[in-house]
Protein backbone atom coordinates (compact mmCIF):
# COMPACT_ATOMS: atom_id res chain seq x y z
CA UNK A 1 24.16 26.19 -1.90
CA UNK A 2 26.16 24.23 0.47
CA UNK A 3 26.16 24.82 4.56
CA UNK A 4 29.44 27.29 5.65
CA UNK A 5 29.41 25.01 8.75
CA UNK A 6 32.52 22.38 7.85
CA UNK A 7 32.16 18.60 8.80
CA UNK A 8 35.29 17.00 10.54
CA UNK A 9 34.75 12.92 10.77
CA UNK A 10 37.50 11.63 12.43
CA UNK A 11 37.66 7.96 11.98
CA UNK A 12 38.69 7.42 15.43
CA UNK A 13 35.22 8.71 16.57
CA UNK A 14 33.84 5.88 14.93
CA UNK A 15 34.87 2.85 17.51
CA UNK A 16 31.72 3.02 19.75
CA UNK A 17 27.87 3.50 19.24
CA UNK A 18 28.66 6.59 21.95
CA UNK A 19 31.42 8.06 19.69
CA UNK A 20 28.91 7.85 16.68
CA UNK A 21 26.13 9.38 18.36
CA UNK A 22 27.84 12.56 17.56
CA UNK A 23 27.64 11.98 13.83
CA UNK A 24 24.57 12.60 11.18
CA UNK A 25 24.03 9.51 8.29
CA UNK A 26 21.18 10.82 5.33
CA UNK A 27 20.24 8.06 3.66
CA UNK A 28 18.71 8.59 0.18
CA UNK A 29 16.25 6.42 -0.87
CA UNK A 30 13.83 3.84 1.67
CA UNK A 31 13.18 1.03 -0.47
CA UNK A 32 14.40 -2.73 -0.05
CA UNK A 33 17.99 -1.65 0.23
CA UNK A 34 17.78 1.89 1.99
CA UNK A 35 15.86 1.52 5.24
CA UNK A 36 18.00 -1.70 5.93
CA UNK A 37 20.77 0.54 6.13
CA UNK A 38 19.01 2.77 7.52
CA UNK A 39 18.19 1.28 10.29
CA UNK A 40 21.66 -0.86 10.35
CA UNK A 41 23.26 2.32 11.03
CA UNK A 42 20.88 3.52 13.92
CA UNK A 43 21.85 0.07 15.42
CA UNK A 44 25.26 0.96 15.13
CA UNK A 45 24.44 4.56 17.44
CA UNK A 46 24.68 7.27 13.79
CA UNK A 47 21.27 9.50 13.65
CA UNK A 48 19.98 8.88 10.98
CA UNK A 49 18.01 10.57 8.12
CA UNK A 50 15.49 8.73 6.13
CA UNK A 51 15.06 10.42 2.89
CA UNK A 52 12.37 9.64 0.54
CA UNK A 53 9.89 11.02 -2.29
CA UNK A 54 7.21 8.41 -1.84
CA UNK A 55 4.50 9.21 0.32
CA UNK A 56 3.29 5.49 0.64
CA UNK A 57 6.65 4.89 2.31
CA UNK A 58 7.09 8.74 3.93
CA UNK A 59 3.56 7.86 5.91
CA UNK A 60 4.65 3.96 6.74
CA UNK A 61 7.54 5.60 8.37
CA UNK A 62 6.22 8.17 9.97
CA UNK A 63 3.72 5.76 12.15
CA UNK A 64 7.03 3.42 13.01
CA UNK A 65 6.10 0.94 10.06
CA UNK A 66 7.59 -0.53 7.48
CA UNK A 67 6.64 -0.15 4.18
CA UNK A 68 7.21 -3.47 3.00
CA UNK A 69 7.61 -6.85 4.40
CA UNK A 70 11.64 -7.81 5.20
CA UNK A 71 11.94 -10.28 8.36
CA UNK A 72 13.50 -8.23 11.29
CA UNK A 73 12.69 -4.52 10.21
CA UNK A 74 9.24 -3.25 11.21
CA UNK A 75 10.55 -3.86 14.66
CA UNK A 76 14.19 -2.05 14.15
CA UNK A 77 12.10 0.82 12.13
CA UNK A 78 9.60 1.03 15.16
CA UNK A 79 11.88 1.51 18.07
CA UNK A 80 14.44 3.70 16.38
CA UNK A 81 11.45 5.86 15.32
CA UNK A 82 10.14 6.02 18.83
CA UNK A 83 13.38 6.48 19.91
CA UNK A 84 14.01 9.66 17.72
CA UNK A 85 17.07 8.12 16.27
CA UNK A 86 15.87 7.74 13.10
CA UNK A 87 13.78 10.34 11.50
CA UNK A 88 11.89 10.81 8.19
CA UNK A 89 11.89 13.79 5.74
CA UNK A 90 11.13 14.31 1.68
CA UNK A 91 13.69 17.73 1.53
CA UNK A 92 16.95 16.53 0.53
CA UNK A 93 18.90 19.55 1.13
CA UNK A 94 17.90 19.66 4.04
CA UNK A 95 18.88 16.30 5.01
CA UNK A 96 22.41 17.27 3.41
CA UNK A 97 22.91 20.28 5.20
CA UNK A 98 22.27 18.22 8.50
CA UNK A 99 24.63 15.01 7.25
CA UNK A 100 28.10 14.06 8.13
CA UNK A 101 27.59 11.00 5.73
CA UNK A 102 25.24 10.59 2.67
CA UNK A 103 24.55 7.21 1.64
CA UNK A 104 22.53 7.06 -1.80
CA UNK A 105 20.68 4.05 -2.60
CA UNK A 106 18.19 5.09 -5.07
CA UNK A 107 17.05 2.73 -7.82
CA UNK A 108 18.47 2.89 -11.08
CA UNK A 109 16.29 2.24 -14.24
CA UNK A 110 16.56 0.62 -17.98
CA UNK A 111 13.97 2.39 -20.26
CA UNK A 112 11.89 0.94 -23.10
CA UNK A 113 15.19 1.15 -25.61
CA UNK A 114 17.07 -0.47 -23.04
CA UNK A 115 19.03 2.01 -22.40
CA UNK A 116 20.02 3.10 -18.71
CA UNK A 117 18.44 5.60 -16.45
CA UNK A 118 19.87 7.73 -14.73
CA UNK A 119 17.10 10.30 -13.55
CA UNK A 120 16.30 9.56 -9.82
CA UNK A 121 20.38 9.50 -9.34
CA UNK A 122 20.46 12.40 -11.35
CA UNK A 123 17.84 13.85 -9.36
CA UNK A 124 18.88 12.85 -5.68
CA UNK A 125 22.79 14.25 -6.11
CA UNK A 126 21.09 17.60 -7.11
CA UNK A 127 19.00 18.45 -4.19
CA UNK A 128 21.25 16.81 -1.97
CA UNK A 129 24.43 18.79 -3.35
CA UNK A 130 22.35 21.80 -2.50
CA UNK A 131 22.94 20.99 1.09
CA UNK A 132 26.18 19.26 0.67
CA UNK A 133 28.49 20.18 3.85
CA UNK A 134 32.29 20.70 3.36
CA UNK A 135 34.10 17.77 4.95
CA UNK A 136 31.44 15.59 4.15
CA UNK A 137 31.49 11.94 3.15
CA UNK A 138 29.01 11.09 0.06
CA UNK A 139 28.98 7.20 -0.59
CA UNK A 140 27.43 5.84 -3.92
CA UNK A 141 25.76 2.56 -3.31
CA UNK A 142 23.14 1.99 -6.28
CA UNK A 143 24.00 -0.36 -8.91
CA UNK A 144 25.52 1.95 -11.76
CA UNK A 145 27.64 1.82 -14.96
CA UNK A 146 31.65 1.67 -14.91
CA UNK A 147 32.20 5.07 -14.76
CA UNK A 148 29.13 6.88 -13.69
CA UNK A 149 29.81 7.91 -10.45
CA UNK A 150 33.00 10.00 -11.65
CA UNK A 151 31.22 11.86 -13.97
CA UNK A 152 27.44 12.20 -13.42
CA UNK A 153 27.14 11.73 -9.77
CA UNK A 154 30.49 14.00 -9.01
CA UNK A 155 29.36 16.80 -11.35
CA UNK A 156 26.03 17.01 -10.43
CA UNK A 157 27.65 17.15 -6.78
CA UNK A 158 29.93 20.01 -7.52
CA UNK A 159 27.63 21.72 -9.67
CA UNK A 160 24.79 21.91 -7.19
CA UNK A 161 27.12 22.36 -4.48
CA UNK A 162 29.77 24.39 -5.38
CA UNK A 163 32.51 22.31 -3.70
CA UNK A 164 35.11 20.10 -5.18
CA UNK A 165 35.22 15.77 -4.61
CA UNK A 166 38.41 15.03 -2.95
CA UNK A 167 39.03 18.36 -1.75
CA UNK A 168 35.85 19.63 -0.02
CA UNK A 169 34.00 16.65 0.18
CA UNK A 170 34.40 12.87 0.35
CA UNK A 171 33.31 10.40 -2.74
CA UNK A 172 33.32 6.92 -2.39
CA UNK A 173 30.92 4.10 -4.22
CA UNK A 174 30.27 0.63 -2.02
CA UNK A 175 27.79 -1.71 -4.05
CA UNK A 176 24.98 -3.89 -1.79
CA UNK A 177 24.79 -7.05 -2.02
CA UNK A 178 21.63 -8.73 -0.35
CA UNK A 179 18.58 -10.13 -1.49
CA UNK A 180 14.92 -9.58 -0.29
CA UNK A 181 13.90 -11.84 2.17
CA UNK A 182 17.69 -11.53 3.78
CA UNK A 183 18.80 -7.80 3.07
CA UNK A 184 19.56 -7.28 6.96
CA UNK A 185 21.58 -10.34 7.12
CA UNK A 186 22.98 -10.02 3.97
CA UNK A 187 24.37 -6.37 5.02
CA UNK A 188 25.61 -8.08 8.06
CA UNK A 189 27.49 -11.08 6.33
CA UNK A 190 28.19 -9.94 3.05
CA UNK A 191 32.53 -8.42 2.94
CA UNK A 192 31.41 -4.78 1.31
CA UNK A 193 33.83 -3.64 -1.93
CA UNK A 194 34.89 0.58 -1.47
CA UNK A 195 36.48 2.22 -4.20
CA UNK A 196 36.65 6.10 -3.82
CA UNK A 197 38.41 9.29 -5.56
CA UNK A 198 41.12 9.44 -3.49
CA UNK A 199 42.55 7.50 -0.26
CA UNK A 200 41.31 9.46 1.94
CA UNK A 201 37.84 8.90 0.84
CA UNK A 202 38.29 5.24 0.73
CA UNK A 203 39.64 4.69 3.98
CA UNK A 204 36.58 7.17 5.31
CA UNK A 205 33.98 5.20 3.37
CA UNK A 206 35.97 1.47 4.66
CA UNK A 207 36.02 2.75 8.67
CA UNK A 208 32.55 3.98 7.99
CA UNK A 209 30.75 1.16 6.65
CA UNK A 210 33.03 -1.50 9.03
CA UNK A 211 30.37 0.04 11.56
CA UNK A 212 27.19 -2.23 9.66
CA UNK A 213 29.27 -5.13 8.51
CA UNK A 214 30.39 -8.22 10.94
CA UNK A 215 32.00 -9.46 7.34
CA UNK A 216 34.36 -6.24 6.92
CA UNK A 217 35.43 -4.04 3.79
CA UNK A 218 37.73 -4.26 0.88
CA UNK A 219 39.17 -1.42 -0.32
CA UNK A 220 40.34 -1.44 -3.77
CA UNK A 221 41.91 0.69 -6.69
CA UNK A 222 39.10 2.44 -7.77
CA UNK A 223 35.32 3.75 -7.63
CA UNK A 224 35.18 1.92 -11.61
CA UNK A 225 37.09 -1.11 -10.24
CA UNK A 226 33.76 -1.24 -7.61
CA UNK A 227 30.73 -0.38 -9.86
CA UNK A 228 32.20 -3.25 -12.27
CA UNK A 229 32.53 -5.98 -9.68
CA UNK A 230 28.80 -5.72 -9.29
CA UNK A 231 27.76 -5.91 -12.71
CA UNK A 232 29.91 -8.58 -13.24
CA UNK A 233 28.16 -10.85 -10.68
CA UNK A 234 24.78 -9.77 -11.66
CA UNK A 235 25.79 -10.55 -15.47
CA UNK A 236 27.07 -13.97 -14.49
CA UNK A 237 24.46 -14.47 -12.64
CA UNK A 238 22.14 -13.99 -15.59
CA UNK A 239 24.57 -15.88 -17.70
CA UNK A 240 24.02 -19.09 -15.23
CA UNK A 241 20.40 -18.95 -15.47
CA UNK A 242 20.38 -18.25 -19.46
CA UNK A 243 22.29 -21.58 -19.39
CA UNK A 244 20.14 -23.54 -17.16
CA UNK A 245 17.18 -22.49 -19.43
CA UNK A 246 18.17 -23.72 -22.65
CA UNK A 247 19.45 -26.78 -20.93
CA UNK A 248 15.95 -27.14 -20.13
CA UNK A 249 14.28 -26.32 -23.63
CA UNK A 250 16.71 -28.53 -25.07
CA UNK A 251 15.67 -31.43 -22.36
CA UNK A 252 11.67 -30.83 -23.00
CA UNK A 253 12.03 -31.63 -26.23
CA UNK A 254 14.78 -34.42 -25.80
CA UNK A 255 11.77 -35.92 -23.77
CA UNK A 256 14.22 -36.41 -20.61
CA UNK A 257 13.87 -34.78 -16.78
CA UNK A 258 16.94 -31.65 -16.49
CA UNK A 259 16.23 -32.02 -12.86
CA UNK A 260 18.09 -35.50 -13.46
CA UNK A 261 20.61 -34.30 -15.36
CA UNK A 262 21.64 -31.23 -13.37
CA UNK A 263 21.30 -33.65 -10.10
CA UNK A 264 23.51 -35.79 -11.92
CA UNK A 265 26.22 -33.02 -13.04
CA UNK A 266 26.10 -31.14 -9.76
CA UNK A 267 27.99 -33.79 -8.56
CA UNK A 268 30.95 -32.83 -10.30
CA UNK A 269 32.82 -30.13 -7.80
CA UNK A 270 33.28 -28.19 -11.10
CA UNK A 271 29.27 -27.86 -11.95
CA UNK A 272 26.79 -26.01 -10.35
CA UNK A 273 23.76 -26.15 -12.63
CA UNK A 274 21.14 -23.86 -11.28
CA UNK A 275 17.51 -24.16 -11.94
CA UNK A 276 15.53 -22.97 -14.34
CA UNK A 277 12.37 -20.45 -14.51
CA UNK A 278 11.24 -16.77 -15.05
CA UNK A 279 14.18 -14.51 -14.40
CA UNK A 280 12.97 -11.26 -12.53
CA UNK A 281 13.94 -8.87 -9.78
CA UNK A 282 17.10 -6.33 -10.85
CA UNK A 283 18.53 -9.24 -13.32
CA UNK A 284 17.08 -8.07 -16.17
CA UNK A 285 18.16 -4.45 -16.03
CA UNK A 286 21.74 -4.57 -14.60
CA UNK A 287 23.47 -6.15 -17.95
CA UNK A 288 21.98 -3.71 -19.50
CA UNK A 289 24.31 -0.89 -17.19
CA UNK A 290 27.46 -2.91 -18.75
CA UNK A 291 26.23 -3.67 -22.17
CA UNK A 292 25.65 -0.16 -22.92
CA UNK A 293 28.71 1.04 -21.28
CA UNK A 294 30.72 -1.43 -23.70
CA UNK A 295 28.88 -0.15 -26.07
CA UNK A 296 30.38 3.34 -25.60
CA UNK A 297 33.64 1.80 -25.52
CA UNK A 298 33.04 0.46 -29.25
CA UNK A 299 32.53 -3.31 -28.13
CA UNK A 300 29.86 -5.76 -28.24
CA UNK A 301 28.92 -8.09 -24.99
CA UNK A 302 27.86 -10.79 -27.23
CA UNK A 303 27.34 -13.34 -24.51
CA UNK A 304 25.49 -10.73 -21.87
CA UNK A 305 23.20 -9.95 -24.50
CA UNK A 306 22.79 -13.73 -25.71
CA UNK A 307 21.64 -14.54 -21.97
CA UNK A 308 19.39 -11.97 -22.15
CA UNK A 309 17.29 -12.44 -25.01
CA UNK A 310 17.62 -16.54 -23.57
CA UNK A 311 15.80 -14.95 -20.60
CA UNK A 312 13.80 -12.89 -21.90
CA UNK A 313 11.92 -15.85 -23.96
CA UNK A 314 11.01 -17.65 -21.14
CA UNK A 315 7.99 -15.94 -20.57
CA UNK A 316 6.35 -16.99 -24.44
CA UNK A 317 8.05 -20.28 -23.46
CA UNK A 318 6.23 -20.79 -20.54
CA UNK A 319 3.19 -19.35 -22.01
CA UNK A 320 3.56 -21.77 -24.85
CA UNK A 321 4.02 -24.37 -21.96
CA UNK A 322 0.35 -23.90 -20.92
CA UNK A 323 -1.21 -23.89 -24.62
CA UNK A 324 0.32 -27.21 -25.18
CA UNK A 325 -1.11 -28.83 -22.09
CA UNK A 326 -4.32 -27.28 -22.40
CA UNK A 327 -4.78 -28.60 -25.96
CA UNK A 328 -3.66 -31.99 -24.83
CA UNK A 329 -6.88 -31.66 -22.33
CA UNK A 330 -8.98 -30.96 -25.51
CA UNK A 331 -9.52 -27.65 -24.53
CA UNK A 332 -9.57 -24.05 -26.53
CA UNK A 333 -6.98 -21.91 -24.62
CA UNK A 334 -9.48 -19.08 -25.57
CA UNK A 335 -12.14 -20.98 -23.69
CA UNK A 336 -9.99 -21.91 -20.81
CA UNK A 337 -9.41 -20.90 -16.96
CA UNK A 338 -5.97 -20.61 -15.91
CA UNK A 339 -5.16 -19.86 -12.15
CA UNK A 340 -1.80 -18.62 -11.67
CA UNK A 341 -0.25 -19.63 -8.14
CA UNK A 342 2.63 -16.77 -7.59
CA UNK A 343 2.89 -13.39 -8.26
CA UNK A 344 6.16 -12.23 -6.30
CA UNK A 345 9.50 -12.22 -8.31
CA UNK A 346 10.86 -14.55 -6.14
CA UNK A 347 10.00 -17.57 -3.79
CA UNK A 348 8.58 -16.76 -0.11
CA UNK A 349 9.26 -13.16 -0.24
CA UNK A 350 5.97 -10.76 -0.85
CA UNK A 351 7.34 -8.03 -3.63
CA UNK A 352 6.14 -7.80 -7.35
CA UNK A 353 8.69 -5.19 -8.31
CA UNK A 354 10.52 -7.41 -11.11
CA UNK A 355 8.01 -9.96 -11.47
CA UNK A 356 7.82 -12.11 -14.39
CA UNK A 357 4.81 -13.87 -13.32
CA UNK A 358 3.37 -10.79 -13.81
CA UNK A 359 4.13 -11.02 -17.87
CA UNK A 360 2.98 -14.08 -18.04
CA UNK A 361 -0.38 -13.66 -16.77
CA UNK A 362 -0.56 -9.68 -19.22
CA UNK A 363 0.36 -12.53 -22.09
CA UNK A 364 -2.14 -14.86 -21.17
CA UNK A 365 -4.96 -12.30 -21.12
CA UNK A 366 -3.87 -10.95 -24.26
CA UNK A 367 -4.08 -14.37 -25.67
CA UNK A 368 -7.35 -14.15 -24.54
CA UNK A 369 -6.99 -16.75 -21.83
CA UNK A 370 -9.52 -16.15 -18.50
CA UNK A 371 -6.86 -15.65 -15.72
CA UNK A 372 -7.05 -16.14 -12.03
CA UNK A 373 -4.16 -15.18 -9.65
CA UNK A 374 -3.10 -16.43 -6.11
CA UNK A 375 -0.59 -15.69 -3.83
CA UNK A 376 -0.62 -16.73 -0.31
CA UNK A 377 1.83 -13.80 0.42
CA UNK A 378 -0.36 -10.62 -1.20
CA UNK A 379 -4.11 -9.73 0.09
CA UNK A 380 -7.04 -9.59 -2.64
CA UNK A 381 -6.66 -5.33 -3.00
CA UNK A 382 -2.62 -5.63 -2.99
CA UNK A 383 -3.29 -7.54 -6.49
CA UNK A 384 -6.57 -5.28 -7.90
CA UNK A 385 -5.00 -3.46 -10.44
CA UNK A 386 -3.93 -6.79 -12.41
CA UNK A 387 -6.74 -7.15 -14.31
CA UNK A 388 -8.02 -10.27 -13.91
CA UNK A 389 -9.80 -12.09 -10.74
CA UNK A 390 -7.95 -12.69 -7.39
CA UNK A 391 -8.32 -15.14 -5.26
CA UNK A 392 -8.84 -14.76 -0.96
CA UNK A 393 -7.55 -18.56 -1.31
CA UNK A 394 -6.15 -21.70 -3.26
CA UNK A 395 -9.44 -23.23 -3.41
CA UNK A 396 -11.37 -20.46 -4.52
CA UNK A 397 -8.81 -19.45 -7.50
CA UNK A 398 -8.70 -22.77 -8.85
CA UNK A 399 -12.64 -23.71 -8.65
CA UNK A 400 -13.83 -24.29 -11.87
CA UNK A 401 -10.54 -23.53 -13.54
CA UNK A 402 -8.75 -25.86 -16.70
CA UNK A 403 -5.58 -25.27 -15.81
CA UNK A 404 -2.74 -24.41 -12.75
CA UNK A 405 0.06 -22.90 -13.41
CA UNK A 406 2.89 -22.55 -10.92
CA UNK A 407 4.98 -19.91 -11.57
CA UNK A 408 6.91 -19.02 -7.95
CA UNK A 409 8.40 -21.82 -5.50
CA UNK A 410 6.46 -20.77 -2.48
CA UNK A 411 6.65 -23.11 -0.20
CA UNK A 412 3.03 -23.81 0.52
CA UNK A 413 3.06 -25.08 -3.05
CA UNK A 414 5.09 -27.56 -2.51
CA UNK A 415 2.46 -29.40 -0.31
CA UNK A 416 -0.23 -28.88 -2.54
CA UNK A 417 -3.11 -31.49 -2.28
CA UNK A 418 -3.50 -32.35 -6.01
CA UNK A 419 -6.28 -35.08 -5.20
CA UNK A 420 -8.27 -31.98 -3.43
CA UNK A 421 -7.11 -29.23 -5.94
CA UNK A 422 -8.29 -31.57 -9.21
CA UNK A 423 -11.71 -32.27 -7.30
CA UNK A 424 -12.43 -28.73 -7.42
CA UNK A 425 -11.29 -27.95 -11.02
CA UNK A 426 -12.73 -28.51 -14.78
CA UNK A 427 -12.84 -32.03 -16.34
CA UNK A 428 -9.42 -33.23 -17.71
CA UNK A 429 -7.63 -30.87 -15.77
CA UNK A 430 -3.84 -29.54 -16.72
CA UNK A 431 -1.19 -28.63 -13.93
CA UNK A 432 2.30 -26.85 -15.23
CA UNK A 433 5.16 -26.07 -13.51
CA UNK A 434 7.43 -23.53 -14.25
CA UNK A 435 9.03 -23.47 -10.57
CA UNK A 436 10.29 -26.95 -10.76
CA UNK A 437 8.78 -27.99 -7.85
CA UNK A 438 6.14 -30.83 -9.21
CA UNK A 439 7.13 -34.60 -9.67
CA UNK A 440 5.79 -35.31 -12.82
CA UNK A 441 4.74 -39.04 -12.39
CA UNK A 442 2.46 -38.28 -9.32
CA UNK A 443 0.90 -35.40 -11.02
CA UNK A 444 0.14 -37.18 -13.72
CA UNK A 445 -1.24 -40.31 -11.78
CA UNK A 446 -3.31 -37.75 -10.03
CA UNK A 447 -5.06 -37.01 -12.92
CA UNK A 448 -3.35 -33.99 -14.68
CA UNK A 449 -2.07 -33.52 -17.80
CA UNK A 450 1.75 -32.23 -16.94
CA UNK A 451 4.38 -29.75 -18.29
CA UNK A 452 6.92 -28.60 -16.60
CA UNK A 453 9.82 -26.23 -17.76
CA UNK A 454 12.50 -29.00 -18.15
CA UNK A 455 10.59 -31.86 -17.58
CA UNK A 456 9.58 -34.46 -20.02
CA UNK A 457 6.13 -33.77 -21.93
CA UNK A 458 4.64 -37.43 -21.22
């Protein structure tokens, strides 16, 4: 049960890094998102609690590393390590019964029905409600349904804890916004939404997280006002791309460039055509947190789940993309090398959680295709379980091989030598891009055959 010792956080106390000092932030959950707070808020003077399940990322910690690449953190985790104000531990309660302020950012999950999942939240507000101090402030900040964190994560709180939200305890849910590559600046820049049960708990959660963001907060009506917001970019966001992709289908077989086009309409002030490719990272589960919620609510999000199953087809797309050039070469797909440049969900960042380039090459080998992978971000053994050879470098994955197939915008591919790359490769070699990152003309004078998602096929 909860700690008899009660928590007073006067937001006054919160002006200084000295003033903070005094206070106690857990925060749940050390992936992409939580240790940049983490360590955001040990910049701003809090102590902070790192709490975490995983004992790759418990051990990283623990030696003042992080566990994954993000420009800017290894050296903010190292010193505030060494400095003792941040500090590591897998016991939630006991993180909870030291904590002023709980910040969850756990990951929420779609299962194989598409259906959401709950579980590690579920989870997390258990043990830590089993510490949960009176006075306390509890701030929500994983991606979740309209609606979720007034039921599940406050009942599970009061259950475990035996106090009541907005009474004995503090509730408020803030949604990230950042990307990998940028998530420190991103906390920094971005203006951070705060809806909470009552006002008190929204103006606690507001002075609170004013302390990590140069960009402000904006408090609004309520916690379901603040878990839509964020589903409602992500869907757009996924509507945008679904968009861009047919575009592109449709301009394949119209035999014209969509680069051109979408050049072309960008320059209206009312277009913003984005480009097209493999949608992955937390894009294909978050529509899925509204969709079913509608659901509930007896109505169908006919155009979410359009753009989804739009998405979700570029992967046999692009596969289909590589059969076609590889029978142009006069070549049995069955009997072919393909070397896939780019593993990472998204350009210049080194993280496969979300990856679509991942699919593709599982459909390839299941299509019986011989598949080699490269990507200048991952080492050989980071890439061993994928089934198929990896390469130590460019030249070595595409030796021999039928086919590339570009399926990330790193920027080392764009400076590919293609002269070098087809002196090393099969007779008649093919070269698609799914990154749009190729001009098709050189390529082709090169020596290639070319396809390109949204680029003419000759």
């Amino acid at each position: 049960m909860h700690s008899s010792e009660h928590v007073k956080i006067d937001p006054s106390s919160l002006a200084t890094p000295e003033k903070r000092s005094q206070y106690t932030v857990s925060v749940v959950g050390c992936g992409r998102m939580g240790l940049p707070h983490a360590c955001l808020f040990a910049d701003a003077g809090f102590k902070v609690i790192g709490v975490d399940k995983n004992p790759k990322i418990l051990a990283a910690l623990a030696s003042g590393r992080s566990p994954f690449e993000e420009p800017g953190l290894e050296e903010k985790v190292g010193k505030h390590i060494r400095e003792g104000r941040f500090t590591i531990t897998s016991n939630g309660e006991y993180a909870a019964s030291k904590s002023d302020v709980i910040v969850l950012v756990v990951p929420t999950l779609v299962d194989e029905k598409l259906q959401p999942d709950y579980s590690y939240i579920e989870k997390a507000c258990e043990e830590m409600g089993r510490g949960l101090r009176r006075g306390a402030l509890f701030i929500v900040a994983s991606t979740v349904g309209p609606g979720v964190t007034e039921t599940l994560v406050k009942e599970r709180l009061e259950k475990a804890s035996g106090l009541k939200a907005g009474r004995d305890f503090s509730l408020a849910y803030s949604p990230i916004r950042g990307m990998a590559g940028r998530v420190l600046r991103d906390i920094a820049n971005y203006v951070r939404v705060v809806g909470g049960i009552d006002d008190k708990s929204v103006k606690l959660a507001c002075k609170f997280l004013d302390t990590i963001t140069k960009a402000g907060t904006i408090p609004v009506s309520s916690i379901k006002v603040a878990e839509t917001f964020k589903l409602f970019l992500n869907v757009q966001r996924d509507l945008n791309l679904a968009l861009a992709n047919e575009f592109a289908m449709l301009c394949e077989r119209l035999g014209i460039d969509y680069l051109e086009v979408r050049e072309l309409a960008n320059v209206d002030p009312y277009s913003h055509l984005l480009f097209p490719g493999l949608v992955g990272g937390h894009i294909p589960k978050d529509p899925y947190l509204l969709i079913r919620e509608a659901e509930g609510l007896g109505l169908d999000l006919t155009i979410a789940k359009t753009a989804r199953k739009v998405n979700e087809t570029m992967v046999d797309h692009s596969l289909q993309l590589v059969v076609e050039a590889l029978k142009e070469c006069g070549k049995n797909p069955k009997e072919s090398i393909v070397a896939v440049l780019g593993v990472s969900y998204r350009a210049d960042i080194k993280e496969r959680i979300g990856s679509r380039a991942i699919t593709l090459i599982e459909s390839l080998s299941r299509r019986g295709v011989k598949v080699r992978v490269y990507d200048p971000y991952f080492r050989v053994e980071d890439l061993s379980d994928l089934g198929c050879p990896v390469g130590k470098t460019l030249e070595e994955t595409v030796k021999g091989a039928d086919c590339i197939a570009i399926t990330v915008g790193h920027r080392s591919f764009r400076e590919l030598n293609l002269e070098e790359l087809k002196g090393l490769m099969a007779a008649k070699p093919a070269l698609v891009d799914l990154a749009c990152l190729m001009n098709p003309k050189k390529v082709r004078e090169t020596g290639f055959v070319f396809r390109g998602l949204g680029r003419p096929p000759r």
